[in-house]
Protein backbone atom coordinates (compact mmCIF):
# COMPACT_ATOMS: atom_id res chain seq x y z
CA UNK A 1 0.00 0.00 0.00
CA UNK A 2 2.75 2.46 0.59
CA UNK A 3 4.19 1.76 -2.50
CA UNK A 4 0.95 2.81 -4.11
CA UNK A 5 1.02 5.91 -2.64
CA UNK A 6 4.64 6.71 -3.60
CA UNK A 7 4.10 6.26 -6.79
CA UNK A 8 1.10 7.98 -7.22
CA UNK A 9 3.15 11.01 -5.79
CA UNK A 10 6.34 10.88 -7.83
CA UNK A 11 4.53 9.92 -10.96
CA UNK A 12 1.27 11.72 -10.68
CA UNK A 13 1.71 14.54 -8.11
CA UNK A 14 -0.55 13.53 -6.16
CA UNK A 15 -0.53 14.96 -2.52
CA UNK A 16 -0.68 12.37 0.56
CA UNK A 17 -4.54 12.92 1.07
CA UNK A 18 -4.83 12.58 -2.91
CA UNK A 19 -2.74 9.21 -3.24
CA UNK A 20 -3.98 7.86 -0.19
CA UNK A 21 -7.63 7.77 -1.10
CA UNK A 22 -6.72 6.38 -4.55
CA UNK A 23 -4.96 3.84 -3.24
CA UNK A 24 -7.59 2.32 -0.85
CA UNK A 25 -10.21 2.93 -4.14
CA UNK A 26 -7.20 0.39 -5.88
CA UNK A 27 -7.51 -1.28 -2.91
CA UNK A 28 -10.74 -2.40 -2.66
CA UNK A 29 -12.07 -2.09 -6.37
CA UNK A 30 -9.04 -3.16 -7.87
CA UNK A 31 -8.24 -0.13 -10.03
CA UNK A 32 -8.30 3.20 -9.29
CA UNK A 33 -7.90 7.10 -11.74
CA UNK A 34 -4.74 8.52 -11.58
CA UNK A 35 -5.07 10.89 -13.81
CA UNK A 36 -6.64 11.76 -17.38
CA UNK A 37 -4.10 12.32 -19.98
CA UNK A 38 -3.48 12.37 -24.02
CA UNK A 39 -2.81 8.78 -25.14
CA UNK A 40 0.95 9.16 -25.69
CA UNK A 41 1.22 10.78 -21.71
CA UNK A 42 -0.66 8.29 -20.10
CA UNK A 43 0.94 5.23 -22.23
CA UNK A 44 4.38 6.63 -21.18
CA UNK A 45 3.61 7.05 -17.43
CA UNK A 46 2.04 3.34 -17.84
CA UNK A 47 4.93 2.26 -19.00
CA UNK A 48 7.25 3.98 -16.47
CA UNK A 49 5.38 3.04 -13.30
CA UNK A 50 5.09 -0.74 -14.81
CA UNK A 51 8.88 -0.90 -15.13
CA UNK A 52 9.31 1.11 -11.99
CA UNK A 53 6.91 -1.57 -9.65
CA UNK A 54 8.63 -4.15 -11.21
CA UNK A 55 12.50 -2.90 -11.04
CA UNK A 56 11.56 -2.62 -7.64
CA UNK A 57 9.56 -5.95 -6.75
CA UNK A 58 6.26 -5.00 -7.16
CA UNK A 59 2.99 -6.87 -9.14
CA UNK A 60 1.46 -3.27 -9.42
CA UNK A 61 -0.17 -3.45 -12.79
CA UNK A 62 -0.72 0.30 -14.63
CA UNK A 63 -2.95 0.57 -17.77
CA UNK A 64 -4.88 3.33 -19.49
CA UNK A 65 -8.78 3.35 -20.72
CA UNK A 66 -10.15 5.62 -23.12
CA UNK A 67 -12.07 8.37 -21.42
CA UNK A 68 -16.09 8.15 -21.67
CA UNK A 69 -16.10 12.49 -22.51
């Protein structure tokens, strides 16, 4: 859970309060927003914070979804 929330911070600026409500929403649904982004931003921070979890032991899965607007 902690690791959630420091990632959330250095890869979405997201402020303790922020980060730690998203990561009990990942928590207990199993996915949580980050962020909304263009599709080349949020396919690069994907990428990062899958490489970054994983670099650093971590089965933290990041995707993106097309946004409903």
């Amino acid at each position: 859970m902690e690791f959630v929330i420091h990632v959330l911070q250095k890869y979405f600026q997201k402020n303790e309060a922020e980060a730690h409500a998203i990561m009990l929403e990942v928590h207990t649904r199993g996915f949580g927003v980050c962020g909304i982004f263009t599709y080349e931003v949020a396919e690069s921070k994907a990428a990062k914070v899958t490489k970054y979890a994983r670099d650093n032991g971590h089965p933290l899965k990041c995707s993106t979804d097309p946004c409903d607007s």
